[in-house]
Protein backbone atom coordinates (compact mmCIF):
# COMPACT_ATOMS: atom_id res chain seq x y z
CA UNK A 1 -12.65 100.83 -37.54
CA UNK A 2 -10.37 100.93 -34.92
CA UNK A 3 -12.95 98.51 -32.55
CA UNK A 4 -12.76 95.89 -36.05
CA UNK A 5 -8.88 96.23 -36.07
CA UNK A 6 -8.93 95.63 -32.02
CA UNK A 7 -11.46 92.72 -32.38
CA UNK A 8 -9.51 90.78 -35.14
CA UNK A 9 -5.85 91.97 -33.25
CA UNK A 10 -7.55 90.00 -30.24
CA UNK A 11 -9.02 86.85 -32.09
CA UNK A 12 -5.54 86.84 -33.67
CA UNK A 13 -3.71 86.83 -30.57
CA UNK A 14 -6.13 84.45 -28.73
CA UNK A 15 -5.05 82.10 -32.03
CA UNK A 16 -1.52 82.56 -31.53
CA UNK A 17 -1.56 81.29 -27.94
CA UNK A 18 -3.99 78.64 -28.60
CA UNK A 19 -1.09 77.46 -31.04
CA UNK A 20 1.75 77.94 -28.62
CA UNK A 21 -0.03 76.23 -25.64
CA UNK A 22 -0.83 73.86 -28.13
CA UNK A 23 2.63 73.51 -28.98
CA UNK A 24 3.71 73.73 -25.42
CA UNK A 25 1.70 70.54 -24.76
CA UNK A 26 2.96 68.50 -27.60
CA UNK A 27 6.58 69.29 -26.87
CA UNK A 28 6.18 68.40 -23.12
CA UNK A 29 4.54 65.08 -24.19
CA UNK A 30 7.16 64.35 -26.34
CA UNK A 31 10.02 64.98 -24.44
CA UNK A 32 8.30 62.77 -21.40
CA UNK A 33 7.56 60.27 -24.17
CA UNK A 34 11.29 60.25 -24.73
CA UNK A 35 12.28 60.55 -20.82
CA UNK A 36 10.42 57.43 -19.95
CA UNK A 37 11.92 55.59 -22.61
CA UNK A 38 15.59 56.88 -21.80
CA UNK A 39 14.38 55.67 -17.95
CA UNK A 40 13.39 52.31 -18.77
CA UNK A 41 16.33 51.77 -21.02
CA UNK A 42 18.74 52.86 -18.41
CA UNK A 43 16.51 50.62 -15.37
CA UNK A 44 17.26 47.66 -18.24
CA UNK A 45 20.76 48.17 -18.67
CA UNK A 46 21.04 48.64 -14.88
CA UNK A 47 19.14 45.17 -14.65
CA UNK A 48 21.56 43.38 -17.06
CA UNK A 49 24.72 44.53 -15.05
CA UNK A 50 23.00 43.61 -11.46
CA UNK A 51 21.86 40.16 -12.90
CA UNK A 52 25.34 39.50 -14.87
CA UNK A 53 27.02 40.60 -11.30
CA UNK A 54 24.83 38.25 -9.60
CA UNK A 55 25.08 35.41 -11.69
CA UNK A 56 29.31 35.49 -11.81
CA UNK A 57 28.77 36.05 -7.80
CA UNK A 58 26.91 32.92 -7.62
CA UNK A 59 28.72 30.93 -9.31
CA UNK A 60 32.00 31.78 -7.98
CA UNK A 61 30.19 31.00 -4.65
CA UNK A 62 28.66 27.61 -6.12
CA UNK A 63 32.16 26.62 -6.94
CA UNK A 64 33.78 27.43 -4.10
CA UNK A 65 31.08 25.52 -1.81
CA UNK A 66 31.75 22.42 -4.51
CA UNK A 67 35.89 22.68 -4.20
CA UNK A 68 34.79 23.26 -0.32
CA UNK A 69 32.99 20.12 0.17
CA UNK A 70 35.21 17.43 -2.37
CA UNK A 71 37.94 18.83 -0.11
CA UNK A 72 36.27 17.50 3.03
CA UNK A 73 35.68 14.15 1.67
CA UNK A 74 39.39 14.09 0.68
CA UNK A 75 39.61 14.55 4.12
CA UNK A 76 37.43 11.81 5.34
CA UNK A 77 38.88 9.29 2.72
CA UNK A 78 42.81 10.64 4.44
CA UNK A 79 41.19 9.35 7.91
CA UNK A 80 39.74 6.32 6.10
CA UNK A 81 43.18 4.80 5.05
CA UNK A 82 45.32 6.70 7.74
CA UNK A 83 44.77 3.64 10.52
CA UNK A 84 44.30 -0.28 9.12
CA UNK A 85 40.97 -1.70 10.97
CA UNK A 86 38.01 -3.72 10.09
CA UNK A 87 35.50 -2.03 7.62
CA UNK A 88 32.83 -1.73 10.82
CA UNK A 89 35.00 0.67 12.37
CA UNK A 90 36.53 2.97 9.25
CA UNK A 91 32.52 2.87 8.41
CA UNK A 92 31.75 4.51 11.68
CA UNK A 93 34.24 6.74 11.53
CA UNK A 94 33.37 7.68 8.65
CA UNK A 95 30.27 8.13 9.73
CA UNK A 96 31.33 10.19 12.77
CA UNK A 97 33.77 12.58 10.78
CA UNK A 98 31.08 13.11 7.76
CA UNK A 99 28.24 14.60 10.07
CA UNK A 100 30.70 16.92 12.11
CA UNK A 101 31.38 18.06 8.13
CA UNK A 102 27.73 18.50 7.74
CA UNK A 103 27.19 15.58 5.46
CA UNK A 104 23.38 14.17 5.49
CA UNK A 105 23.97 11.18 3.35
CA UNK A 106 27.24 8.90 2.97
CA UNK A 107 27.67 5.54 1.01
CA UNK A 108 30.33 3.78 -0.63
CA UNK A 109 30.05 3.63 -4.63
CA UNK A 110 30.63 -0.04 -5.70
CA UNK A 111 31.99 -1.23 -9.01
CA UNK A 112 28.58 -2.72 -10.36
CA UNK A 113 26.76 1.05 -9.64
CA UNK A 114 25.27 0.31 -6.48
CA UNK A 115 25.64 2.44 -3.19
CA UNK A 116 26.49 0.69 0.39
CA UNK A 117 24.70 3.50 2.21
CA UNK A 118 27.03 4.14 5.53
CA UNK A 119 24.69 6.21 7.08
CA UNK A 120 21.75 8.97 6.20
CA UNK A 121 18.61 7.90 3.90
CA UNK A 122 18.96 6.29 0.98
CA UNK A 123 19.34 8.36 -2.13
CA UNK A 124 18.72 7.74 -5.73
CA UNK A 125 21.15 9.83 -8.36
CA UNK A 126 19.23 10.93 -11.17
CA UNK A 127 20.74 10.52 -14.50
CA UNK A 128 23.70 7.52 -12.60
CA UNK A 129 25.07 6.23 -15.94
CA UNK A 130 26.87 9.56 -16.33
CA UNK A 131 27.48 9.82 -12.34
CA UNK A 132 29.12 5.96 -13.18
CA UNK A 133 31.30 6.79 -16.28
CA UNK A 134 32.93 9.46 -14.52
CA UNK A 135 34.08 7.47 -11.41
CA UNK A 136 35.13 5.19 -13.45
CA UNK A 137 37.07 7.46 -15.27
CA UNK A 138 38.50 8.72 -11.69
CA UNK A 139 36.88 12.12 -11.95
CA UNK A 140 35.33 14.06 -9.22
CA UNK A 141 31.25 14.35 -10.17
CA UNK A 142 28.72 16.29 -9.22
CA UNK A 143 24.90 15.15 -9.61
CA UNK A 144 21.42 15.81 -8.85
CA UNK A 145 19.88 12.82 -6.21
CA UNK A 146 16.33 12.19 -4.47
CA UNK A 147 15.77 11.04 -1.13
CA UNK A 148 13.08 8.98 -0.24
CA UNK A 149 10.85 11.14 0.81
CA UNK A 150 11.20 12.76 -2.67
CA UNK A 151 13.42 16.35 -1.57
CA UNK A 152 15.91 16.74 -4.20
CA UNK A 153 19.81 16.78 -3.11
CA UNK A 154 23.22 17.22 -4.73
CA UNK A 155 25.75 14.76 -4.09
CA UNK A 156 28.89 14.23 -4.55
CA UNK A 157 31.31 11.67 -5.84
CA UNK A 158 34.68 11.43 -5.31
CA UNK A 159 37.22 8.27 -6.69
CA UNK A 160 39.19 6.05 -4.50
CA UNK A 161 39.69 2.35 -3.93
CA UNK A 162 38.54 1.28 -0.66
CA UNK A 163 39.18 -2.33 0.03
CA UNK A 164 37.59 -4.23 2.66
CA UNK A 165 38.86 -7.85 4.47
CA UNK A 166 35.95 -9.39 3.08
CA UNK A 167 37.24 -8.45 -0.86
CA UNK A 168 34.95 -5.97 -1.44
CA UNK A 169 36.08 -3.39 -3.80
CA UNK A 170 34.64 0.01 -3.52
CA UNK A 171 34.88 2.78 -6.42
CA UNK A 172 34.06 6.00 -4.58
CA UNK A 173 32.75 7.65 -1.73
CA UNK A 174 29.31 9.25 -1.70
CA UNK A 175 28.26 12.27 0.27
CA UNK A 176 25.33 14.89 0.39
């Protein structure tokens, strides 16, 4: 009797931590289960801050560089109407003073929409009705232009009369 009673006392016990390691297992997975979920929510979260961070950073930095550049050609239009001479001269100084600036492109706007390239390759401004209608409306734009060899560019237009000897009336200044 007492071999029976050890017999079933061992089955019983061999049950018993069958069920515990059994146990054991499922509450490890589960708490992993939960861990890696906690993880990747936390690596998410952590991703939305860095790429909200990064997107304020760059366009603070975006806008600065824009307020950067329409303040150079505020400058260059300053040295454009600070001496009277012929238009071949202001156009060479512009020239001069735009690529110590680091300007690729220059042109002058003209009323009808065309662009009396001063020096650089030509460029065409994508979408130029808008790009018109707000140097018309003396405002300061910002557009998307292709060069001729197809790179894409920004460029910038900024409002001013320029008047030449020979009556030519210019809206704005061009640069990129």
């Amino acid at each position: 009797m007492y071999a029976g009673m050890k017999n079933k006392m061992t089955r019983h016990l061999i049950i018993e931590l069958f069920v515990v390691l059994l146990f054991c297992v499922l509450i490890f997975s589960c708490s992993t289960f939960f861990m890696n979920q906690e993880s990747l929510d936390a690596i998410g979260n952590m991703n939305d801050v860095y790429m909200h961070s990064m997107s304020e950073e760059l366009s603070l930095h975006f806008a600065e560089v824009t307020r950067l550049r329409f303040a150079q050609m505020e400058a260059l239009m300053d040295s454009a109407h600070a001496r009277d001479e012929d238009p071949e001269n202001i156009k060479q100084r512009l020239a001069d003073e735009a690529k110590l600036r680091g300007f690729e492109y220059l042109a002058f706007y003209t009323l009808d929409g065309k662009l009396d390239k001063i020096y650089g390759n030509d460029v065409e401004i994508d979408n130029s009705t808008v790009f018109a209608d707000a140097l018309h409306n003396h405002e300061k734009k910002i557009a998307l232009g292709v060069g001729e060899s197809g790179e894409e560019k920004i460029v910038f237009g900024m409002p001013d009369d320029f008047h030449t000897e020979m009556d030519d009336i210019y809206l704005a200044l061009v640069a990129g």
